[in-house]
C-alpha atoms as a PDB file:
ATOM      1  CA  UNK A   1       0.000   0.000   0.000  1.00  0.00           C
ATOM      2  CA  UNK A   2       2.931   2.384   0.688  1.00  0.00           C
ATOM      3  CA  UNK A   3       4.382   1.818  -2.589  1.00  0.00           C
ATOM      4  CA  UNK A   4       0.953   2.752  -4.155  1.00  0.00           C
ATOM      5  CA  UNK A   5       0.708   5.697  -2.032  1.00  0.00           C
ATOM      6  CA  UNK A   6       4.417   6.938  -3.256  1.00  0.00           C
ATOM      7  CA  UNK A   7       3.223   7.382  -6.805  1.00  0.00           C
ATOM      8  CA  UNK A   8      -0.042   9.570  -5.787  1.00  0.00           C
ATOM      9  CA  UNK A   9       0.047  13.271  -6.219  1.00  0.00           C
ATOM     10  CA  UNK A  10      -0.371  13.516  -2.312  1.00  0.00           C
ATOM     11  CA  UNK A  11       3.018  11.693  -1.548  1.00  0.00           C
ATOM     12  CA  UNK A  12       5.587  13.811  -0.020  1.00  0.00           C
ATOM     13  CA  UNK A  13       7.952  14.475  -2.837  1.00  0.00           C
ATOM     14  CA  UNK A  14       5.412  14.278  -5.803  1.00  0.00           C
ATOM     15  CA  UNK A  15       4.889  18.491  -5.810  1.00  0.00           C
ATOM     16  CA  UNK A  16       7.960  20.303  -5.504  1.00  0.00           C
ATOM     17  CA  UNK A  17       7.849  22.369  -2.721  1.00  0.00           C
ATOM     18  CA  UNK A  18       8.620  25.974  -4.536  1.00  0.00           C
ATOM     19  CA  UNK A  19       5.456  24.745  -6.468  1.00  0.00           C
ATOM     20  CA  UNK A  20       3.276  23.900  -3.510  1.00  0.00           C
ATOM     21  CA  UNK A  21       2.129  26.898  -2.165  1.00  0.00           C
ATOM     22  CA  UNK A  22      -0.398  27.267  -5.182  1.00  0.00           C
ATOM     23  CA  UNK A  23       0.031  24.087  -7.152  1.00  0.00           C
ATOM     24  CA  UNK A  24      -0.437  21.570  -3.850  1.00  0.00           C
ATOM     25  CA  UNK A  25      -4.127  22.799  -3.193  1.00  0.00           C
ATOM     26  CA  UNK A  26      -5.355  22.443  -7.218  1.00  0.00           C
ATOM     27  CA  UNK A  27      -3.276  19.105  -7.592  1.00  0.00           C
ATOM     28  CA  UNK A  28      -4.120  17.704  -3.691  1.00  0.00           C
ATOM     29  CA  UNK A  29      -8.186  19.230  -3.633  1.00  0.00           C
ATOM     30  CA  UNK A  30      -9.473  20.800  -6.495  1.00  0.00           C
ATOM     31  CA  UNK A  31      -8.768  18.592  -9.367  1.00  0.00           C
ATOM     32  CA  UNK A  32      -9.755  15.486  -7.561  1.00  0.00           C
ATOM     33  CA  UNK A  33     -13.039  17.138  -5.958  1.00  0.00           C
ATOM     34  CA  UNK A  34     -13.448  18.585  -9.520  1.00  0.00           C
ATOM     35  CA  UNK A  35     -12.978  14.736 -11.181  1.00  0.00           C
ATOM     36  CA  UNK A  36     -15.026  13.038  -8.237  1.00  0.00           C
ATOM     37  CA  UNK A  37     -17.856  15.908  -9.079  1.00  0.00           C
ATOM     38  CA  UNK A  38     -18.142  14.942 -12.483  1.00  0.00           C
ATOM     39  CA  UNK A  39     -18.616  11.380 -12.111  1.00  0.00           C
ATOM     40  CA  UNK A  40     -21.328  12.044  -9.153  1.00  0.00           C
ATOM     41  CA  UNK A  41     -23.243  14.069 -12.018  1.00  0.00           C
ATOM     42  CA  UNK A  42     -22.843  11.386 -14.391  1.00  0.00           C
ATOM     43  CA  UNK A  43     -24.146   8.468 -12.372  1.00  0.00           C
ATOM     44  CA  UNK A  44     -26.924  10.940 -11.083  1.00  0.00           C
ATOM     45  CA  UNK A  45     -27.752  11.433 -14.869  1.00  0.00           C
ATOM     46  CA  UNK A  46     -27.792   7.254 -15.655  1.00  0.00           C
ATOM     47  CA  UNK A  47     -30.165   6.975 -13.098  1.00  0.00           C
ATOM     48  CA  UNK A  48     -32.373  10.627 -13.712  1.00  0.00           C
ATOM     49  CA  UNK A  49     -30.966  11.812 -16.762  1.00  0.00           C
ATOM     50  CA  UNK A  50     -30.634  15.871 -17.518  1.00  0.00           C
ATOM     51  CA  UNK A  51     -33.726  17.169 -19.197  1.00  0.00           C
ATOM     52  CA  UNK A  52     -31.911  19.680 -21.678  1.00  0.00           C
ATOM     53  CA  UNK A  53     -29.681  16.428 -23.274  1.00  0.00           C
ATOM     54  CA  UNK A  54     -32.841  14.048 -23.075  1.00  0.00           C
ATOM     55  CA  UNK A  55     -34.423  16.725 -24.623  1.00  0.00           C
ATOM     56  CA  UNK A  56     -31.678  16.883 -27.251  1.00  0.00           C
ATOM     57  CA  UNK A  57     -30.967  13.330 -27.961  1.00  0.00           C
ATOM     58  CA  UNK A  58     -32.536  10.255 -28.124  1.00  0.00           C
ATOM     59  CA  UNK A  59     -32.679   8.412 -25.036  1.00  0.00           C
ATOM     60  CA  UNK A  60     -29.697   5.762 -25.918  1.00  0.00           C
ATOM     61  CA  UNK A  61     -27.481   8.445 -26.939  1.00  0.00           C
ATOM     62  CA  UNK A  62     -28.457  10.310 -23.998  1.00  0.00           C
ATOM     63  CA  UNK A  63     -27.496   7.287 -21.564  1.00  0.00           C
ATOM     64  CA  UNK A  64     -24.408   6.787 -23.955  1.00  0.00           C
ATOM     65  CA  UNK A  65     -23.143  10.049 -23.325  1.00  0.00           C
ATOM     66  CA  UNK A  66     -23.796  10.121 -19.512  1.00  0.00           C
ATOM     67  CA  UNK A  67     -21.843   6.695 -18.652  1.00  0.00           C
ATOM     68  CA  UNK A  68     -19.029   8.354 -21.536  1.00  0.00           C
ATOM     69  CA  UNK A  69     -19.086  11.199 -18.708  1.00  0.00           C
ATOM     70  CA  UNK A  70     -18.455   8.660 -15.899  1.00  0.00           C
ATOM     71  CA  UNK A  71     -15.841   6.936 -17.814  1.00  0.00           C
ATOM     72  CA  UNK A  72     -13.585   9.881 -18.699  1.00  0.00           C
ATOM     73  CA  UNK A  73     -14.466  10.812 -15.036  1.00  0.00           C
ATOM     74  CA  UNK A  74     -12.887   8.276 -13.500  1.00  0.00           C
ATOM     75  CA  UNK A  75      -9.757   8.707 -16.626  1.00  0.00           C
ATOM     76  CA  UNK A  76      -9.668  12.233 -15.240  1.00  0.00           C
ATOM     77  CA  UNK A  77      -9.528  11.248 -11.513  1.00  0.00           C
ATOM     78  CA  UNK A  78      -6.979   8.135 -12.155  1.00  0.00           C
ATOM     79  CA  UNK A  79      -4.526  10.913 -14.098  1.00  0.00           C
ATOM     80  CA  UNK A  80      -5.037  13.785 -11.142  1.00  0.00           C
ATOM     81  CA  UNK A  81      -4.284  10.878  -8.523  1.00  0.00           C
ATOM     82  CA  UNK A  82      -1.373   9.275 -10.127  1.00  0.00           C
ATOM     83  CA  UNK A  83       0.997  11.706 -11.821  1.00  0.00           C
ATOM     84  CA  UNK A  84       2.456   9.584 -13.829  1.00  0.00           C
ATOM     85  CA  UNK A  85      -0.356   9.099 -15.929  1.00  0.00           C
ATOM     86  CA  UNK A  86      -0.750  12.450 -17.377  1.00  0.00           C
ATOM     87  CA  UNK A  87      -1.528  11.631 -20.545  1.00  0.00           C
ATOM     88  CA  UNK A  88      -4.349   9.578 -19.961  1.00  0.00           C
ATOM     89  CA  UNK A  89      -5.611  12.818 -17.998  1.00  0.00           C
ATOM     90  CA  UNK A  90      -4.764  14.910 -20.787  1.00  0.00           C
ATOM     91  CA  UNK A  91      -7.138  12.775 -22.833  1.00  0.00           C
ATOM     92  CA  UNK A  92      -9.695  12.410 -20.381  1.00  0.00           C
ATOM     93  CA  UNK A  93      -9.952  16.718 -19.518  1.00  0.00           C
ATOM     94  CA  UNK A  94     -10.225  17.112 -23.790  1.00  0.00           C
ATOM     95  CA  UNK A  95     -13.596  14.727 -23.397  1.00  0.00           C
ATOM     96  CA  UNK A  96     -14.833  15.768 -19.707  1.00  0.00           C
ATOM     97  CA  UNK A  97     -14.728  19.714 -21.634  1.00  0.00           C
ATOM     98  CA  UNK A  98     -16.324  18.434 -24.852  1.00  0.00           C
ATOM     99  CA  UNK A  99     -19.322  17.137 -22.716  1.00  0.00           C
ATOM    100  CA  UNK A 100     -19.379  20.324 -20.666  1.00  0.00           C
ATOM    101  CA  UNK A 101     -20.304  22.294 -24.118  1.00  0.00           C
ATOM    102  CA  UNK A 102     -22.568  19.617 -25.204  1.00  0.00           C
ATOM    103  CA  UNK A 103     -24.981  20.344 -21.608  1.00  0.00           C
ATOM    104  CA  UNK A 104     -23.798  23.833 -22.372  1.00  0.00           C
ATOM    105  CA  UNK A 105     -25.016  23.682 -25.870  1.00  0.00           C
ATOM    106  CA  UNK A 106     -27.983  21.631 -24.875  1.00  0.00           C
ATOM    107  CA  UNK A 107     -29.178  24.368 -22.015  1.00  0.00           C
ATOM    108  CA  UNK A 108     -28.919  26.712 -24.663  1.00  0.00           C
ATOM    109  CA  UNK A 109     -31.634  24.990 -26.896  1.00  0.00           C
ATOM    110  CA  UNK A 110     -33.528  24.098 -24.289  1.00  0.00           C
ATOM    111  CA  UNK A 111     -36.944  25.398 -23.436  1.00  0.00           C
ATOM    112  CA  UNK A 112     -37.382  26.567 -19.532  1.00  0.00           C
ATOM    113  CA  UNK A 113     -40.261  27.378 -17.811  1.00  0.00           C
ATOM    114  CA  UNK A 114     -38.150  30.289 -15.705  1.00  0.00           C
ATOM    115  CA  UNK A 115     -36.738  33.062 -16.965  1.00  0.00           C
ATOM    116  CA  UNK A 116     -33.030  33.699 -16.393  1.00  0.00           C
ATOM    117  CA  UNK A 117     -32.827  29.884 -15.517  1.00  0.00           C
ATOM    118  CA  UNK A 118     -30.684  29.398 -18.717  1.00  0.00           C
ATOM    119  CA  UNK A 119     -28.771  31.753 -18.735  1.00  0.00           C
ATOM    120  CA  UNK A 120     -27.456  31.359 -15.121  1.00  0.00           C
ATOM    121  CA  UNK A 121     -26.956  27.527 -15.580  1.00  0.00           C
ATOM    122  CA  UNK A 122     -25.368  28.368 -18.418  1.00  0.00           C
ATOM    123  CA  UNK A 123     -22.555  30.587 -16.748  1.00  0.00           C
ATOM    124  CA  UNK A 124     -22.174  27.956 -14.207  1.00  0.00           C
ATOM    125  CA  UNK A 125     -21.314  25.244 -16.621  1.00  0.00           C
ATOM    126  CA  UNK A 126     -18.930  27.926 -18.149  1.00  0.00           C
ATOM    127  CA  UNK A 127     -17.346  28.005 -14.853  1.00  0.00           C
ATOM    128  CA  UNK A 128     -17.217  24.538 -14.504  1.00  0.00           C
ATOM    129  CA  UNK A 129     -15.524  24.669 -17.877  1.00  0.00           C
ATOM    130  CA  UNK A 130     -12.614  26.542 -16.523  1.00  0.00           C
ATOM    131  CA  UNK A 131     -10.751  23.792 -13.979  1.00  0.00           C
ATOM    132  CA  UNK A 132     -10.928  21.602 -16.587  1.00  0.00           C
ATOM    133  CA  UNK A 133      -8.633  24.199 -19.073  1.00  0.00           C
ATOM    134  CA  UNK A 134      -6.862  25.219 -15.858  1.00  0.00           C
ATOM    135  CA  UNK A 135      -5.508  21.970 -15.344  1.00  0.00           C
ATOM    136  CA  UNK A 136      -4.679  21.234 -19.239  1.00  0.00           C
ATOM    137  CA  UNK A 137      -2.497  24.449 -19.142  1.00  0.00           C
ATOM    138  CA  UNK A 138      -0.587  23.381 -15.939  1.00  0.00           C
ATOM    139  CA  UNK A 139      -0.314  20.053 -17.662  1.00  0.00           C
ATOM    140  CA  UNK A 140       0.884  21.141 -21.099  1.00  0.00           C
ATOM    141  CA  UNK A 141       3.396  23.211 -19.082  1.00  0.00           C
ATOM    142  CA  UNK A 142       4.546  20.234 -16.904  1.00  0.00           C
ATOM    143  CA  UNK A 143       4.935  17.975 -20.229  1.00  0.00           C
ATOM    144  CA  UNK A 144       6.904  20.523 -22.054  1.00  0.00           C
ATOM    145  CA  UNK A 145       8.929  20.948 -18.546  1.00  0.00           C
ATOM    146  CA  UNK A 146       9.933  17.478 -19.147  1.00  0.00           C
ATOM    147  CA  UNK A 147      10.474  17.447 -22.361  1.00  0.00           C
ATOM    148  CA  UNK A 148      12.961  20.289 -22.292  1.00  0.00           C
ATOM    149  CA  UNK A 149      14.899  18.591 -19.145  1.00  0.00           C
END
């Protein structure tokens, strides 16, 4: 179990510590919460569904797209966990964003009963959109890190 524990992100050594002060509380909280979020939603939506992608889709390609969104979940979580399997995350944060602007594109289309409801879901998932490109920058500069050293 300690050798497992060595090559997570929250082992001593695995953030250097002039990069810890801002990069330990994205890599050690935020990512993960962010990751572990996303796959909450997704089961929720298996079992529920979202009404502006139901709306949009058929109901397979609905369910397909909400256990895709669990799967590059967990991809997402398995990368921010285990550093050494960036590129998998890499991969996984591309598809986790492309199915943020598919609800985002849904909600857009969708008809609500409240006004103003769109729009402010909207911004939210914008939001949400953000950690997602957030943590491809910081790893697109920690791949090109490597690759220069």
């Amino acid at each position: 179990m300690r050798r497992l524990w060595a090559q997570t992100i929250w082992a001593k050594d695995a953030i250097p510590l002039l990069e810890r002060k801002y990069a330990g509380p994205l890599k050690w909280f935020v990512f993960p919460v962010f990751d572990a979020l996303m796959i909450t939603l997704a089961v929720r939506a298996l079992f529920v569904g979202i009404p502006s992608i139901d709306t949009m889709f058929p109901d397979g390609a609905a369910k397909a797209t909400y256990a895709l969104w669990a799967v590059f979940g967990v991809i997402c979580l398995t990368g921010a966990v285990f550093p050494r399997l960036a590129a998998l995350e890499i991969a996984g944060k591309i598809a986790l964003f492309i199915l943020l602007l598919i609800y985002l594109l849904s909600m857009r289309n969708a008809p609500v009963a409240v006004e103003g409801a769109r729009d402010g879901v909207s911004l939210l998932t914008v939001a949400a959109m953000l950690i997602p490109c957030l943590r491809l920058w910081i790893l697109g500069i920690e791949v090109r890190g490597r690759r220069n050293s």
